[in-house]
C-alpha atoms as a PDB file:
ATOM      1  CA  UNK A   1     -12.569   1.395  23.183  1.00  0.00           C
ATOM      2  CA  UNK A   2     -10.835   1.236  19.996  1.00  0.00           C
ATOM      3  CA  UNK A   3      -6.696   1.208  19.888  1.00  0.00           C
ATOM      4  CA  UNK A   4      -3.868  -0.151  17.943  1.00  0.00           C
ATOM      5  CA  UNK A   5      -0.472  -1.705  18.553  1.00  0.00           C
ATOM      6  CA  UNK A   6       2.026  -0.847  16.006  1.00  0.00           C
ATOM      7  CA  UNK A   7       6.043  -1.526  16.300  1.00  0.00           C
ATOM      8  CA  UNK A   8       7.966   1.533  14.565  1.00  0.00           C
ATOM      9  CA  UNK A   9      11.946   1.791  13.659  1.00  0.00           C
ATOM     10  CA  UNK A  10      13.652   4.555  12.521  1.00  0.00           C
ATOM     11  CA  UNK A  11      17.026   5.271  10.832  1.00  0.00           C
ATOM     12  CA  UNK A  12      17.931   8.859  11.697  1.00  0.00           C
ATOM     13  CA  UNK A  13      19.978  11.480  10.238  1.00  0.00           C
ATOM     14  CA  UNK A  14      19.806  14.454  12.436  1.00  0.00           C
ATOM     15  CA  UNK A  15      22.184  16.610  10.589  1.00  0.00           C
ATOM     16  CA  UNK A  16      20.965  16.433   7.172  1.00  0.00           C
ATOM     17  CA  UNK A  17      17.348  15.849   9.118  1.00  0.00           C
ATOM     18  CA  UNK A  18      15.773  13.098   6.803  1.00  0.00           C
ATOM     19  CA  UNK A  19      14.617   9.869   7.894  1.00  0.00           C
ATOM     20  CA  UNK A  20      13.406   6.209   7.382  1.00  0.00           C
ATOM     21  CA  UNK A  21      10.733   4.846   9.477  1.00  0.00           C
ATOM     22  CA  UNK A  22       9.658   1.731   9.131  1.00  0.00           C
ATOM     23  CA  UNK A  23       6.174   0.270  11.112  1.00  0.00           C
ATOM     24  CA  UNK A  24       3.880  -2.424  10.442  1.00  0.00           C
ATOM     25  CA  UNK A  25       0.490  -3.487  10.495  1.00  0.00           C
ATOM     26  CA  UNK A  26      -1.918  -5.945  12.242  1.00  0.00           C
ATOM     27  CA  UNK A  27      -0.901  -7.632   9.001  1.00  0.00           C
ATOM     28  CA  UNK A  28       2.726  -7.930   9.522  1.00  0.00           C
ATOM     29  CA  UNK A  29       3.205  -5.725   6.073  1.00  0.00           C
ATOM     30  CA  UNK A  30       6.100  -3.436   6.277  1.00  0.00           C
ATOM     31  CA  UNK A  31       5.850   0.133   5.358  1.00  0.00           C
ATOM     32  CA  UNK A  32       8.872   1.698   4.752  1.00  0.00           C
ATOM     33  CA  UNK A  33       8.425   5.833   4.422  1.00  0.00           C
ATOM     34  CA  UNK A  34      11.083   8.143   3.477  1.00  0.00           C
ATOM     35  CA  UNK A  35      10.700  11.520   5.309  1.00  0.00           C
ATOM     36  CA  UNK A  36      12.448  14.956   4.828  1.00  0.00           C
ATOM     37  CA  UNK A  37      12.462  17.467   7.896  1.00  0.00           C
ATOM     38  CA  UNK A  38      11.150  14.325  10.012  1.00  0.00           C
ATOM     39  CA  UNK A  39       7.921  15.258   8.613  1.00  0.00           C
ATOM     40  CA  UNK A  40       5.417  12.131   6.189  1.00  0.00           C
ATOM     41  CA  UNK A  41       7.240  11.986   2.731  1.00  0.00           C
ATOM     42  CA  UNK A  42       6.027  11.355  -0.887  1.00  0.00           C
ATOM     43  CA  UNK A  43       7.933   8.026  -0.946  1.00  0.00           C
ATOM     44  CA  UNK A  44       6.632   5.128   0.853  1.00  0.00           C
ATOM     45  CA  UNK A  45       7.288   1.734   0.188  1.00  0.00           C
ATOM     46  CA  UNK A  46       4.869  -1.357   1.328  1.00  0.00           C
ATOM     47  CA  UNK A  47       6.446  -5.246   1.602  1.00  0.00           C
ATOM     48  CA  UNK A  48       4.029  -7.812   2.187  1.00  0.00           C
ATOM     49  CA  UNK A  49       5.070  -9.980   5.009  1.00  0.00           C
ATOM     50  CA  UNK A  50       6.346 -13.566   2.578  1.00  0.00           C
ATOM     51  CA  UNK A  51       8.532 -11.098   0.578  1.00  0.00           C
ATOM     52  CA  UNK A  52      10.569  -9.352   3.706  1.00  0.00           C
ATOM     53  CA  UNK A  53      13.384 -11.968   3.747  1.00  0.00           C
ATOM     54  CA  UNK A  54      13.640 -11.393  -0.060  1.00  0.00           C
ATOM     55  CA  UNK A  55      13.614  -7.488   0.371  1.00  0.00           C
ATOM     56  CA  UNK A  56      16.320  -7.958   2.734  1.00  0.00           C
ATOM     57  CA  UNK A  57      18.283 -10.613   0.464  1.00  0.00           C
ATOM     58  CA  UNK A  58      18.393  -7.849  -2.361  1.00  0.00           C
ATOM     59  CA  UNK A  59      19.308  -5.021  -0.120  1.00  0.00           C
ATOM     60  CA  UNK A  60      22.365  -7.551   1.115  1.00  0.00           C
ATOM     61  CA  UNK A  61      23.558  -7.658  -2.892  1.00  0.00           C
ATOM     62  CA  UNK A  62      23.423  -3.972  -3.066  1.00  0.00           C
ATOM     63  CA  UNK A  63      25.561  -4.029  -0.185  1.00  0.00           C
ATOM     64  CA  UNK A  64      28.332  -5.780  -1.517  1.00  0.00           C
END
Protein backbone atom coordinates (compact mmCIF):
# COMPACT_ATOMS: atom_id res chain seq x y z
CA UNK A 1 0.00 0.00 0.00
CA UNK A 2 1.50 3.17 -0.96
CA UNK A 3 -0.01 6.71 0.54
CA UNK A 4 1.05 10.10 1.57
CA UNK A 5 0.37 12.59 4.33
CA UNK A 6 0.48 16.09 3.24
CA UNK A 7 -0.81 19.30 5.41
CA UNK A 8 -2.44 21.95 2.89
CA UNK A 9 -3.56 25.80 3.69
CA UNK A 10 -5.30 27.94 1.63
CA UNK A 11 -5.98 31.71 1.43
CA UNK A 12 -9.25 32.13 -0.46
CA UNK A 13 -10.83 34.72 -2.46
CA UNK A 14 -14.14 33.49 -3.57
CA UNK A 15 -15.28 36.55 -5.30
CA UNK A 16 -12.48 37.35 -7.48
CA UNK A 17 -11.96 33.24 -7.34
CA UNK A 18 -8.05 33.06 -7.11
CA UNK A 19 -6.18 31.40 -4.52
CA UNK A 20 -2.97 30.54 -2.50
CA UNK A 21 -2.40 27.11 -1.34
CA UNK A 22 0.29 26.29 0.42
CA UNK A 23 1.31 22.25 1.29
CA UNK A 24 4.40 20.58 2.10
CA UNK A 25 6.38 17.66 1.66
CA UNK A 26 7.80 14.61 3.56
CA UNK A 27 10.61 17.16 3.45
CA UNK A 28 9.07 19.93 5.31
CA UNK A 29 9.66 22.25 1.96
CA UNK A 30 6.91 24.66 1.43
CA UNK A 31 5.25 25.05 -1.85
CA UNK A 32 3.44 27.98 -2.23
CA UNK A 33 1.11 27.91 -5.69
CA UNK A 34 -0.83 30.73 -6.94
CA UNK A 35 -4.09 29.53 -8.63
CA UNK A 36 -6.71 31.38 -10.82
CA UNK A 37 -10.35 29.82 -11.04
CA UNK A 38 -9.15 27.48 -8.02
CA UNK A 39 -7.61 25.54 -10.69
CA UNK A 40 -3.02 24.62 -10.59
CA UNK A 41 -1.39 28.01 -11.67
CA UNK A 42 1.83 28.91 -13.62
CA UNK A 43 3.32 30.44 -10.43
CA UNK A 44 4.57 28.29 -7.76
CA UNK A 45 6.98 29.09 -5.33
CA UNK A 46 9.21 26.34 -3.29
CA UNK A 47 10.99 27.40 0.38
CA UNK A 48 13.23 24.96 1.72
CA UNK A 49 12.43 24.26 5.27
CA UNK A 50 15.87 26.52 7.13
CA UNK A 51 14.70 29.52 5.00
CA UNK A 52 10.74 29.62 6.15
CA UNK A 53 11.35 31.88 9.19
CA UNK A 54 13.33 34.16 6.78
CA UNK A 55 10.49 34.03 4.07
CA UNK A 56 8.23 35.03 6.72
CA UNK A 57 10.69 37.82 8.22
CA UNK A 58 10.65 39.52 4.64
CA UNK A 59 6.99 39.18 4.08
CA UNK A 60 6.68 41.01 7.79
CA UNK A 61 8.88 44.16 6.14
CA UNK A 62 6.62 44.26 3.22
CA UNK A 63 3.97 44.52 5.63
CA UNK A 64 4.91 47.51 7.26
Amino acid sequence: MTYSISNQIQIRHTEDEWDYLFTTDEYGTVDVAFRENFKVGKTSILIPKDCIQHFIDALEQLKK
